[in-house]
N, C-alpha and C. Protein backbone atom coordinates (compact mmCIF):
# COMPACT_ATOMS: atom_id res chain seq x y z
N UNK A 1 0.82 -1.20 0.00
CA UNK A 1 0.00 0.00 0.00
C UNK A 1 0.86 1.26 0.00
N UNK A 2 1.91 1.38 0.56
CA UNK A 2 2.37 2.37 1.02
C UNK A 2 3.39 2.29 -0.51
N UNK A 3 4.04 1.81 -1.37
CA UNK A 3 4.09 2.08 -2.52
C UNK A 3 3.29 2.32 -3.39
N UNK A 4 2.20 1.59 -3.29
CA UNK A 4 0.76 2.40 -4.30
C UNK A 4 1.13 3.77 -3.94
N UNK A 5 1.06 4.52 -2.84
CA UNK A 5 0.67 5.85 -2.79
C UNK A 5 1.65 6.55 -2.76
N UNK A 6 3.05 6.19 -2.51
CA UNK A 6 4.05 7.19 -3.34
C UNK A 6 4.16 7.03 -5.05
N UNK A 7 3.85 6.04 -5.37
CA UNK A 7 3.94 5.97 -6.65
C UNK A 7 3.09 7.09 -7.17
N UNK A 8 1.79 7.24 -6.68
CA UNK A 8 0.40 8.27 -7.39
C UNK A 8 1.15 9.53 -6.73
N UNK A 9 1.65 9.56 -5.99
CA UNK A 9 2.27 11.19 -5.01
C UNK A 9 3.12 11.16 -6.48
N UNK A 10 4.27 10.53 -7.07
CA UNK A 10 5.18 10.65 -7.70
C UNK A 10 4.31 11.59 -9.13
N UNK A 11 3.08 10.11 -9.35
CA UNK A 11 2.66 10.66 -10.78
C UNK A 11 1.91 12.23 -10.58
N UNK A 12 1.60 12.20 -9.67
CA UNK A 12 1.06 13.57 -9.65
C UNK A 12 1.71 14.60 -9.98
N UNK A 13 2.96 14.89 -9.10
CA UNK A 13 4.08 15.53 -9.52
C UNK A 13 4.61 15.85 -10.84
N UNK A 14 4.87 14.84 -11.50
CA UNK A 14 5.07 14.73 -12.88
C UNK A 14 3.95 15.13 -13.71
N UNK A 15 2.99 15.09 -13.42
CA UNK A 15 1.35 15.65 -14.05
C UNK A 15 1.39 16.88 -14.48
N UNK A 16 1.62 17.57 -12.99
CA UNK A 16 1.72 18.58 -12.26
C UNK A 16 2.46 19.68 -13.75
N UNK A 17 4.24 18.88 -13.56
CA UNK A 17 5.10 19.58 -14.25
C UNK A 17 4.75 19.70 -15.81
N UNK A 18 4.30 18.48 -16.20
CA UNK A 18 3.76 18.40 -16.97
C UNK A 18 3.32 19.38 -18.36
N UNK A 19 1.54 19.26 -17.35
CA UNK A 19 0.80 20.29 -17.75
C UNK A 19 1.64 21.45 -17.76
N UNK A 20 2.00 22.02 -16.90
CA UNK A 20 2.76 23.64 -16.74
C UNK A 20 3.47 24.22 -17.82
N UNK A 21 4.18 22.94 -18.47
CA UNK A 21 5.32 22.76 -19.71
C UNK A 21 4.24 22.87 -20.96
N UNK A 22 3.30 22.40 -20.66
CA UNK A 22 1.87 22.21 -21.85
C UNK A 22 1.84 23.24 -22.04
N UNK A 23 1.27 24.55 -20.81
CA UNK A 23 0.38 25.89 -20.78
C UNK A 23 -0.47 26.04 -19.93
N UNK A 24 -0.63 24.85 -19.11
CA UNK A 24 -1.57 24.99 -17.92
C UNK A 24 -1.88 25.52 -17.13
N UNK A 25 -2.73 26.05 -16.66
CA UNK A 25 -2.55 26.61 -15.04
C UNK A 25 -2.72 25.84 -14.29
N UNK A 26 -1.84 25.59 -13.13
CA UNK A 26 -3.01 24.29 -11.97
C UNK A 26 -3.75 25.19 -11.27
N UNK A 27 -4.72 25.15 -11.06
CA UNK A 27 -5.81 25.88 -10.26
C UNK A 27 -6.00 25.08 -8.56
N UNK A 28 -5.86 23.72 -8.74
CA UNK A 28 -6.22 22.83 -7.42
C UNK A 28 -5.48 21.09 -7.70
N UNK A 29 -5.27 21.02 -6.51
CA UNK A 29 -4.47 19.79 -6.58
C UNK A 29 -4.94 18.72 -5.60
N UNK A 30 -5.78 17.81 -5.29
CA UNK A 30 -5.91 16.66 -4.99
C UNK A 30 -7.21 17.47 -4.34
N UNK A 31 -8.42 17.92 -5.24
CA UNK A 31 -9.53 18.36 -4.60
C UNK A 31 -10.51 17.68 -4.10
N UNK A 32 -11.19 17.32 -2.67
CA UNK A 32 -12.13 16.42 -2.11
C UNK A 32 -13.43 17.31 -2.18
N UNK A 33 -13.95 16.53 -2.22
CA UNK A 33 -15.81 17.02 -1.53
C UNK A 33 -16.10 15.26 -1.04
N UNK A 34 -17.74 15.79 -0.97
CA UNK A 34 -18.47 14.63 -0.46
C UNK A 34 -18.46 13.21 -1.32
N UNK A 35 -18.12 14.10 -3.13
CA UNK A 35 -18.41 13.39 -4.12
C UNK A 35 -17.27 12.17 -4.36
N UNK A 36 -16.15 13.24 -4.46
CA UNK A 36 -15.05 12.14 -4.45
C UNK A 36 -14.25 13.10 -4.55
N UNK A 37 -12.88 12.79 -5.30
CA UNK A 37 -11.42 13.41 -5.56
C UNK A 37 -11.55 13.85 -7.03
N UNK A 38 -10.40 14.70 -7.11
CA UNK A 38 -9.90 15.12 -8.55
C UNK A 38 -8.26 15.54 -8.03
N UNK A 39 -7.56 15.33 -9.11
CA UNK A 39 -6.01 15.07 -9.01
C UNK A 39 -5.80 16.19 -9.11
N UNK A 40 -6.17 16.62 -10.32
CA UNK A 40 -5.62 17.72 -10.46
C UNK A 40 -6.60 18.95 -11.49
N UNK A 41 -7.08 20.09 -11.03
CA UNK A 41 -7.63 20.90 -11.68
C UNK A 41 -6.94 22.23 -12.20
N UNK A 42 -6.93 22.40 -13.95
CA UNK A 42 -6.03 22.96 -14.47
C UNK A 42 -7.12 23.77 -15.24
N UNK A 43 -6.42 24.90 -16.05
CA UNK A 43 -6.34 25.78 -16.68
C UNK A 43 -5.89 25.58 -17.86
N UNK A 44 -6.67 25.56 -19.58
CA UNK A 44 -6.27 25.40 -20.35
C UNK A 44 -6.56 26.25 -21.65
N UNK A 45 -6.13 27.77 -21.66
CA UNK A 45 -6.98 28.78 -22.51
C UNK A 45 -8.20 28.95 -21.08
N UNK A 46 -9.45 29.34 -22.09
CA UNK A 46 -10.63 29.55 -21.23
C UNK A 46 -11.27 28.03 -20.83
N UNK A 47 -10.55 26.59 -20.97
CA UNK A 47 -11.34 25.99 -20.40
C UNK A 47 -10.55 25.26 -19.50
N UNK A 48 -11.31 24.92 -17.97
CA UNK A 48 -11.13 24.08 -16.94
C UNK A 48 -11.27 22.69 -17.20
N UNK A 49 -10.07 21.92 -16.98
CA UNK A 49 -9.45 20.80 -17.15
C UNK A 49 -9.61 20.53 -15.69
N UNK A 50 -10.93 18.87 -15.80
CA UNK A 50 -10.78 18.07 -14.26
C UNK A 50 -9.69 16.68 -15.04
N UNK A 51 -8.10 16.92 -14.17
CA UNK A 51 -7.30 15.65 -14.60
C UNK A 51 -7.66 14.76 -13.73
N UNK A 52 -7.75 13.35 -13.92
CA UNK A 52 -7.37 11.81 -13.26
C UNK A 52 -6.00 11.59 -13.70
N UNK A 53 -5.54 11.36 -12.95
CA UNK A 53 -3.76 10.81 -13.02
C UNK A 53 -3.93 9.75 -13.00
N UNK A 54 -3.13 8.62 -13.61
CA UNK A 54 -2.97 7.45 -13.71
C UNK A 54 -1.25 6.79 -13.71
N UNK A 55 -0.93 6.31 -12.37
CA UNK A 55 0.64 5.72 -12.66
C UNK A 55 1.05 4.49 -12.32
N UNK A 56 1.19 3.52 -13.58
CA UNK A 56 1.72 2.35 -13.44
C UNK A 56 3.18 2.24 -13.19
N UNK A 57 3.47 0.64 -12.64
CA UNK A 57 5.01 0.41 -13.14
C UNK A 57 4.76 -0.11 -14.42
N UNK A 58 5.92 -0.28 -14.85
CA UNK A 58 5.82 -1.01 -16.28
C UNK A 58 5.50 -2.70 -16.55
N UNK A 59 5.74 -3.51 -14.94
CA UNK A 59 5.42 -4.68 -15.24
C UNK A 59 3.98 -5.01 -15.25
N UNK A 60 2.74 -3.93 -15.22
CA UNK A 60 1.97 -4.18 -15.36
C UNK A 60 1.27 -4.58 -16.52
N UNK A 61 0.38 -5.57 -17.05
CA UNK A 61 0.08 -5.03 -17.84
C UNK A 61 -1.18 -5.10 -18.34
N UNK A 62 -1.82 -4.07 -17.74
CA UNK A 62 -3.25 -3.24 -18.00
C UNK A 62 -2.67 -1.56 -18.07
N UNK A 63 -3.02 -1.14 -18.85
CA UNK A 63 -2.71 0.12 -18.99
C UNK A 63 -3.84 1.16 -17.71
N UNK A 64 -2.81 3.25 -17.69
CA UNK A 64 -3.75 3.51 -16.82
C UNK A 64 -5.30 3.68 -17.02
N UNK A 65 -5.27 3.82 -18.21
CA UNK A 65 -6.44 3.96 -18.48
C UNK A 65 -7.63 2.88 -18.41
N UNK A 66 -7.46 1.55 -18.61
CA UNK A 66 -8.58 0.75 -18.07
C UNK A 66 -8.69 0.97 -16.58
N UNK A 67 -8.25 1.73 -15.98
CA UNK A 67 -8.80 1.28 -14.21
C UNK A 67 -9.71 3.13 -14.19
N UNK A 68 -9.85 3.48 -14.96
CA UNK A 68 -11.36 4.57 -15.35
C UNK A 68 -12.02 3.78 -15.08
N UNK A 69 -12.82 3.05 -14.66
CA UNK A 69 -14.39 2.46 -15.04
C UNK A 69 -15.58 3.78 -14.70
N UNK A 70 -16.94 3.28 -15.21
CA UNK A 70 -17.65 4.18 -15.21
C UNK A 70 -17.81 4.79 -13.52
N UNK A 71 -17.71 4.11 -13.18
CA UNK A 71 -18.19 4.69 -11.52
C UNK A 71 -17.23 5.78 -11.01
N UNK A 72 -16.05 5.56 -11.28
CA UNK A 72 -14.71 6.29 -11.22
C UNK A 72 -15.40 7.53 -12.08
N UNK A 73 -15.42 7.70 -13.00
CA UNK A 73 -15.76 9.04 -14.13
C UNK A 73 -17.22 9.60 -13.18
N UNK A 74 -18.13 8.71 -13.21
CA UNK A 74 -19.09 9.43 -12.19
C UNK A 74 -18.72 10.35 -11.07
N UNK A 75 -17.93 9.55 -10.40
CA UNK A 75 -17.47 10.46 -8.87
C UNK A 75 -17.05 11.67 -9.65
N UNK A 76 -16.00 11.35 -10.73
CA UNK A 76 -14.99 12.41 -11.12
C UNK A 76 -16.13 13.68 -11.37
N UNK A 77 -17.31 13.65 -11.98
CA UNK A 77 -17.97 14.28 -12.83
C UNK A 77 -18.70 14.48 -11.60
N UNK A 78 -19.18 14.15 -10.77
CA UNK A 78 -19.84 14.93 -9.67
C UNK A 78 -19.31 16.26 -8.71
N UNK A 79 -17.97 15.28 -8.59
CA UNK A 79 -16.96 16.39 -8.12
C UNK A 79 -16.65 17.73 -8.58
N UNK A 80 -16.67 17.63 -9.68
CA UNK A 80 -16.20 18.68 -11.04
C UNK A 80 -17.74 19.31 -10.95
N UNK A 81 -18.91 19.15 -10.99
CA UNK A 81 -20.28 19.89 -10.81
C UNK A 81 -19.73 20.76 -9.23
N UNK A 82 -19.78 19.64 -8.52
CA UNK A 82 -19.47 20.84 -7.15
C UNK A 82 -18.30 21.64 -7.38
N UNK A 83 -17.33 21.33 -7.33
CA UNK A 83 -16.35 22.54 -7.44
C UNK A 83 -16.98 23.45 -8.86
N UNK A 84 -17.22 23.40 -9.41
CA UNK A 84 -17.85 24.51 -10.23
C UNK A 84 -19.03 25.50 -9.68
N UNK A 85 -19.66 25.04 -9.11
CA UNK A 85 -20.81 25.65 -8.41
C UNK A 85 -20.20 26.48 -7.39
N UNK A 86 -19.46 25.69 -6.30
CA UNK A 86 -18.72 26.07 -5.49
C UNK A 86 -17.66 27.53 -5.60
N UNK A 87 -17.38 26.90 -7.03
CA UNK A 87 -16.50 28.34 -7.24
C UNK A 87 -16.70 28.90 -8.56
N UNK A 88 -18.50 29.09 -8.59
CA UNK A 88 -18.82 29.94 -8.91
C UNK A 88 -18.34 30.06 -10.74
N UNK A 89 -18.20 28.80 -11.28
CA UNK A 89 -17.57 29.04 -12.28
C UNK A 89 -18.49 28.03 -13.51
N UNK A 90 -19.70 28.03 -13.52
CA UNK A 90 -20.69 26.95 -13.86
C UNK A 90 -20.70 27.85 -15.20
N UNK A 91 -20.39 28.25 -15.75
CA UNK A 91 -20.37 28.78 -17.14
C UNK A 91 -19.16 29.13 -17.95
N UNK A 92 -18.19 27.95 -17.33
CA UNK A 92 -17.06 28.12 -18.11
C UNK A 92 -17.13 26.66 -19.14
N UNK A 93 -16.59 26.61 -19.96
CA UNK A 93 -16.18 25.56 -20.76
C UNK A 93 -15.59 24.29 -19.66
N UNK A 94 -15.66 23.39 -19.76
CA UNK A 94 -14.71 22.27 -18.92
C UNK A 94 -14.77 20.75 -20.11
N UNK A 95 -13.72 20.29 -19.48
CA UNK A 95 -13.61 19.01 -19.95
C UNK A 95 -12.70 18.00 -18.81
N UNK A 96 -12.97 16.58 -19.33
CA UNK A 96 -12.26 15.92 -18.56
C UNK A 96 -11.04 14.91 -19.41
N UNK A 97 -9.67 14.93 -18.92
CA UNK A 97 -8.30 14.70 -19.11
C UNK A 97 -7.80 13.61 -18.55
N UNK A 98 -7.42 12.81 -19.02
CA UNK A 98 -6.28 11.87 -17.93
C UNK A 98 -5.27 11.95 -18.89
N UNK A 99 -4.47 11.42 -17.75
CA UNK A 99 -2.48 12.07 -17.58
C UNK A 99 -2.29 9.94 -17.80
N UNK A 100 -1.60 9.48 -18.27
CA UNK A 100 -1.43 8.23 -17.98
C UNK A 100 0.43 8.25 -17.80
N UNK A 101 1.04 7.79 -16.90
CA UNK A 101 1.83 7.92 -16.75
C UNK A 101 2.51 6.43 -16.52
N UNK A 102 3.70 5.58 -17.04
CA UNK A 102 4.05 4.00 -17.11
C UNK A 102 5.24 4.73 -16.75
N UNK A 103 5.66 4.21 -15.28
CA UNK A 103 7.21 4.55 -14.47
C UNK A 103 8.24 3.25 -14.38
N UNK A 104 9.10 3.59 -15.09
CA UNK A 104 10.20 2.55 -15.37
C UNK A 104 11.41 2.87 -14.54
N UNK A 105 12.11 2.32 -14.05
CA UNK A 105 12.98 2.72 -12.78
C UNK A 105 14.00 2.78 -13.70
N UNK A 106 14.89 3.95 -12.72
CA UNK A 106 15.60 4.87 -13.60
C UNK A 106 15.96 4.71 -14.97
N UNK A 107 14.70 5.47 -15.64
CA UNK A 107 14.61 5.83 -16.91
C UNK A 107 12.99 6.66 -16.58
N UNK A 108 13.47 7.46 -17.80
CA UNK A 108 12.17 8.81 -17.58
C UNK A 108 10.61 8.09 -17.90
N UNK A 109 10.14 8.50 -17.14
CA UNK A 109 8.24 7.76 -17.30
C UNK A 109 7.82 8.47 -18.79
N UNK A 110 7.09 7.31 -19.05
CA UNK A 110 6.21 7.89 -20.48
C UNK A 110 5.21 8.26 -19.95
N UNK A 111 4.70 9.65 -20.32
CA UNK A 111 3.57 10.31 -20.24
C UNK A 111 3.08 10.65 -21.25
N UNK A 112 1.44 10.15 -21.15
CA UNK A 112 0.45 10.56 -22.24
C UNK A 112 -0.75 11.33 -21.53
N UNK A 113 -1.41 12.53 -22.50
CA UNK A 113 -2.30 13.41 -22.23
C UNK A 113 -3.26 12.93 -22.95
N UNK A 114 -4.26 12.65 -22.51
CA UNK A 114 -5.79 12.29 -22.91
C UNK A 114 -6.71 13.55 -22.96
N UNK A 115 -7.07 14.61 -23.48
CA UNK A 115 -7.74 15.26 -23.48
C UNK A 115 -9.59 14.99 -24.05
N UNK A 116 -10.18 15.18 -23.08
CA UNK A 116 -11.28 15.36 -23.07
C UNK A 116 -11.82 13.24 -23.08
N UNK A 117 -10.83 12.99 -22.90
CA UNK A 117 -11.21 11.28 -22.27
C UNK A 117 -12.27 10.60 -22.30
N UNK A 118 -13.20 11.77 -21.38
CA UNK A 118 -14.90 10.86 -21.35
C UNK A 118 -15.72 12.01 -20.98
């Protein structure tokens, strides 16, 4: 367990830098409500980007993106209604992003940007 969650601390980070290198703004970083989590909430032009981060090792092999299932995107998309409401921003453009990130020990992680995902 306690490598699961430096590993996602790691991918986040790298998300993080990421996006920034993209054009991003991060606006919020590991945002809770009642609904669930969001990794990371960015800035992209005029539209708000809700990211899911995703970070494997490489001996896996299911990629990050099958562990989305629908219930996962639900929370995500509930979350993303409240923080919008919340902050007052229910008339901006948004979409939803995942970051998939496959970490290979020492050697640089492949990162892929999924824009607008689901």
């Amino acid at each position: 367990m306690f490598w699961k969650k430096l590993l996602g601390i790691f991918g986040e980070d790298i998300a993080s830098d990421f996006l920034k290198k993209q054009g991003f703004k991060i606006l919020k970083r590991n945002y809770r409500c009642k609904f669930g989590e969001i990794d990371i909430i960015a800035k992209e032009k005029d539209v708000i980007s809700f990211v899911e981060v995703k970070t494997v090792a490489t001996n896996k092999t299911e990629t990050p993106f099958d562990t989305i299932d629908l219930r996962k995107r639900k929370h995500i998309q509930q979350t993303a209604s409240f923080y919008l409401n919340k902050e007052k921003k229910q008339n901006l453009t948004c979409r939803f992003d995942v970051i998939s990130i496959r970490y290979k020990e020492d050697k640089e992680p492949e990162i892929e940007l999924i824009r607008d995902a689901f």
